[in-house]
Protein backbone atom coordinates (compact mmCIF):
# COMPACT_ATOMS: atom_id res chain seq x y z
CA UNK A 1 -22.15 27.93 0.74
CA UNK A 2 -23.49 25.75 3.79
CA UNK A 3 -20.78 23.59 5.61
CA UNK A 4 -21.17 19.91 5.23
CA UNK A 5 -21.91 17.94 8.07
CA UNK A 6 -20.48 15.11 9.04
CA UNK A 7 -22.57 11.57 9.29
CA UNK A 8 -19.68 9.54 9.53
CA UNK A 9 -19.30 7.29 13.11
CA UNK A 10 -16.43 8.51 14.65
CA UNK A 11 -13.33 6.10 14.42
CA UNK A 12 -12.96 4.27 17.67
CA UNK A 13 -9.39 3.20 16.63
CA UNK A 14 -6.36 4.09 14.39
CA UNK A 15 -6.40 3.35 10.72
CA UNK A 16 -4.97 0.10 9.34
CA UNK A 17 -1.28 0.54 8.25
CA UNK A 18 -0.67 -0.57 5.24
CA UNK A 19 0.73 -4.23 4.75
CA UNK A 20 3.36 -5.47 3.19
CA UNK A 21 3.45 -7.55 -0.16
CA UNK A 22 5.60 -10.17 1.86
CA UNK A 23 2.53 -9.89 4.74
CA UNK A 24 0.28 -9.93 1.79
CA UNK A 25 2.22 -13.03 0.28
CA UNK A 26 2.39 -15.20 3.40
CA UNK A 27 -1.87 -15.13 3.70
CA UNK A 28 -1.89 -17.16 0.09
CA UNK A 29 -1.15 -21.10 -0.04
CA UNK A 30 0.06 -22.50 -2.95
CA UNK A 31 -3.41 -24.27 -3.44
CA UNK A 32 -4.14 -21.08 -3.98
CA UNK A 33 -2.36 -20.83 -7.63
CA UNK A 34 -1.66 -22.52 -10.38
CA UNK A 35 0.95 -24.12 -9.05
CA UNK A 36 -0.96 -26.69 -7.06
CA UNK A 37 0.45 -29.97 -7.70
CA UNK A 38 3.89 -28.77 -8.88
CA UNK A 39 7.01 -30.00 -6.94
CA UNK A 40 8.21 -27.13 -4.84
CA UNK A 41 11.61 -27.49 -6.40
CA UNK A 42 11.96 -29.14 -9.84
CA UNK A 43 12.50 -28.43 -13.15
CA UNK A 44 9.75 -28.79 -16.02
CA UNK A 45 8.30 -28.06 -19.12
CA UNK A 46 5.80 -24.84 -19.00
CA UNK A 47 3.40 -26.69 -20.93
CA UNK A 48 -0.09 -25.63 -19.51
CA UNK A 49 0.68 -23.02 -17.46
CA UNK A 50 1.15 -19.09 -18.91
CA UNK A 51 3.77 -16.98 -17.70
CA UNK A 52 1.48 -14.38 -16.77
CA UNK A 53 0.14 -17.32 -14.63
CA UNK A 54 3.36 -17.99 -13.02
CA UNK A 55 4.12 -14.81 -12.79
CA UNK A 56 1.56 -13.63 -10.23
CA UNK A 57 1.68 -16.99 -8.54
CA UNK A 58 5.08 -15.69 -7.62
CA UNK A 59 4.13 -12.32 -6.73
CA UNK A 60 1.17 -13.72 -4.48
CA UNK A 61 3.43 -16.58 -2.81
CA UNK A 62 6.34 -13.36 -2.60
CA UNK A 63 8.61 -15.44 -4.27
CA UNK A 64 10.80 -14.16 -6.97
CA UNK A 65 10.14 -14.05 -10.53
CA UNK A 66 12.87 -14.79 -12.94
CA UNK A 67 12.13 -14.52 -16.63
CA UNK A 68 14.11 -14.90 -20.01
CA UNK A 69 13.22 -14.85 -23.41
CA UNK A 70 16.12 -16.82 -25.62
CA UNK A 71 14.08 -16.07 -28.61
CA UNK A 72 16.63 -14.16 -30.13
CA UNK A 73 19.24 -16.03 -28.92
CA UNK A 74 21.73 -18.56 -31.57
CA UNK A 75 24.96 -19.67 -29.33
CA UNK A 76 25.74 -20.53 -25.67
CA UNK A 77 27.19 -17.75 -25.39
CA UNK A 78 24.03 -15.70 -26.04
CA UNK A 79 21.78 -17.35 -24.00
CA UNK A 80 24.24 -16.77 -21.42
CA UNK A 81 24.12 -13.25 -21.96
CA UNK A 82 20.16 -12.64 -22.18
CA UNK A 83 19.95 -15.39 -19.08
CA UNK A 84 22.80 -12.58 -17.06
CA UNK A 85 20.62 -9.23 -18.25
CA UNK A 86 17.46 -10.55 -18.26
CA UNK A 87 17.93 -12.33 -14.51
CA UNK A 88 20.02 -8.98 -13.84
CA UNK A 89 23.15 -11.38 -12.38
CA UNK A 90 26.17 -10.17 -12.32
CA UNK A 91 28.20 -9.64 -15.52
CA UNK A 92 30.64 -12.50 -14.71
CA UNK A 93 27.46 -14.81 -15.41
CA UNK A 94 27.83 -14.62 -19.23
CA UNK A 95 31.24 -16.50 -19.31
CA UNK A 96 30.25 -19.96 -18.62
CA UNK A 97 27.27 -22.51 -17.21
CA UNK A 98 29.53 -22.96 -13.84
CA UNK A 99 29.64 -18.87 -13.34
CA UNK A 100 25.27 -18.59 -14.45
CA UNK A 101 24.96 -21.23 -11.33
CA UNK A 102 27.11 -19.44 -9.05
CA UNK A 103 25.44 -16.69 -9.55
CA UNK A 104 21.70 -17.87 -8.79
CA UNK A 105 22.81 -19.89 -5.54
CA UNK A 106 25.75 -19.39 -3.19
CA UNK A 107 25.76 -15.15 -3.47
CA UNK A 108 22.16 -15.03 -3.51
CA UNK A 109 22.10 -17.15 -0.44
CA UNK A 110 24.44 -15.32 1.79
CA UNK A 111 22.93 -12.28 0.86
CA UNK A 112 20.07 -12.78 3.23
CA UNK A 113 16.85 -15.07 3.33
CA UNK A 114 14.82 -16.08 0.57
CA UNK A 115 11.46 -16.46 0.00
CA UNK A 116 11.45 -18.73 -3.21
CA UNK A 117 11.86 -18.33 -6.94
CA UNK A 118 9.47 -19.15 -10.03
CA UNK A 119 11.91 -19.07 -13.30
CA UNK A 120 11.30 -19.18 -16.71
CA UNK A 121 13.61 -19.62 -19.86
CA UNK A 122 11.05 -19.35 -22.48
CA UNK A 123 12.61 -19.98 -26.68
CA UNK A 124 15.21 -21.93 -25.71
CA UNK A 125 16.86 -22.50 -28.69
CA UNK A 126 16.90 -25.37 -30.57
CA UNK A 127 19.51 -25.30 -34.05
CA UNK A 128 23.08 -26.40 -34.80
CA UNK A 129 24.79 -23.79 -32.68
CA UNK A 130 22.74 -24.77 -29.39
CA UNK A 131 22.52 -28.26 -29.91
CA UNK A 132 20.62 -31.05 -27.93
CA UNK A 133 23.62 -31.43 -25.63
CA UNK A 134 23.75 -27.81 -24.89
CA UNK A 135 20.11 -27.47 -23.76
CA UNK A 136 20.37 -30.60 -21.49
CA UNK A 137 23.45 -28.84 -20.16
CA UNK A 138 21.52 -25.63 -19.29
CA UNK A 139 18.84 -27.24 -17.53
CA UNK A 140 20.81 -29.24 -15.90
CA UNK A 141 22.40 -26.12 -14.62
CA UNK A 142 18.41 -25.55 -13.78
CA UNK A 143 18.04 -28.62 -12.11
CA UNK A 144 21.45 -28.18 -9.94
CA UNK A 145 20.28 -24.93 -8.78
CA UNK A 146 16.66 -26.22 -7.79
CA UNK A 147 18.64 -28.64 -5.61
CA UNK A 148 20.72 -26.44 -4.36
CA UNK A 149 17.93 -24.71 -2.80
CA UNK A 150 15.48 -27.44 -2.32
CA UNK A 151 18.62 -28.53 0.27
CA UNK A 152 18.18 -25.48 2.20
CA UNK A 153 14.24 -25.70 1.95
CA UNK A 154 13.52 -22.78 -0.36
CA UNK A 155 10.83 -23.54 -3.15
CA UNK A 156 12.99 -23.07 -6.77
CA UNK A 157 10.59 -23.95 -9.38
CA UNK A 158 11.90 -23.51 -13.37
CA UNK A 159 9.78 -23.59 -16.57
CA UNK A 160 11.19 -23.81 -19.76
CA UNK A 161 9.86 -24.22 -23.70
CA UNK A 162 11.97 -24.67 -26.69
CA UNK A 163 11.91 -22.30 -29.91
């Protein structure tokens, strides 16, 4: 069998290493996603946007991507828990609303620099056992935490949608 030869132009210089996601991340603006418009740190309603939408807008801005279904959720104290294993906090999160905002703010913040979050609590639920008050008091948790990072300049956006 006759060797191949080789037509290629021999390479004048090395190979381009491979970049990073975060190098990858930093080349996109956010007019570049569906978040253009939206606040960099607030607290809103999905409405119109998709969470696969917001999902890769997080991914291309190298922000990270928080996501939690309440669907099957009745109580505080299970949305609490599927917030904590679904955000993969730290176990003392399910006790209380104080403990779930700990958890996404003060640890997270000493633990080194951060590039920016995109959450979403999608099925919030809406019956006797998580009342009105309840919700307000979780997203107020949401809002809290938003400010908490919008005070040290790091984008926190949240989405929600009730069941």
């Amino acid at each position: 069998m006759p060797l191949r030869q080789n037509t290629e132009a021999p390479r004048t210089s090395a190979p381009e290493a491979p970049r990073s996601i975060a190098a990858e991340a930093a080349r996109v603006s956010i007019a570049e996603t569906p978040l253009k418009g939206v606040r960099a740190n607030i607290v809103q309603s999905i409405r119109a946007f998709r969470v696969q939408e917001l999902q890769d807008a997080a991914q291309n801005l190298g922000q990270h991507f928080l996501y939690a279904n309440l669907a099957n959720a009745l109580t505080k104290q299970d949305v609490l828990d599927l917030i904590g294993q679904q955000f993969m906090l730290p176990v003392h999160t399910g006790k209380n609303f104080d403990a779930l905002y700990d958890s996404m703010t003060d640890p997270v913040h000493k633990s080194g620099p951060q590039p920016g979050f995109i959450a979403v609590l999608e099925h919030i639920p809406a019956n006797a056992k998580f009342d009105k008050e309840a919700r307000e008091q979780l997203l107020d948790i949401f809002r809290d935490a938003s400010d908490y990072w919008g005070d040290r300049k790091i984008p926190f956006r949240c989405f929600y949608s009730f069941l």
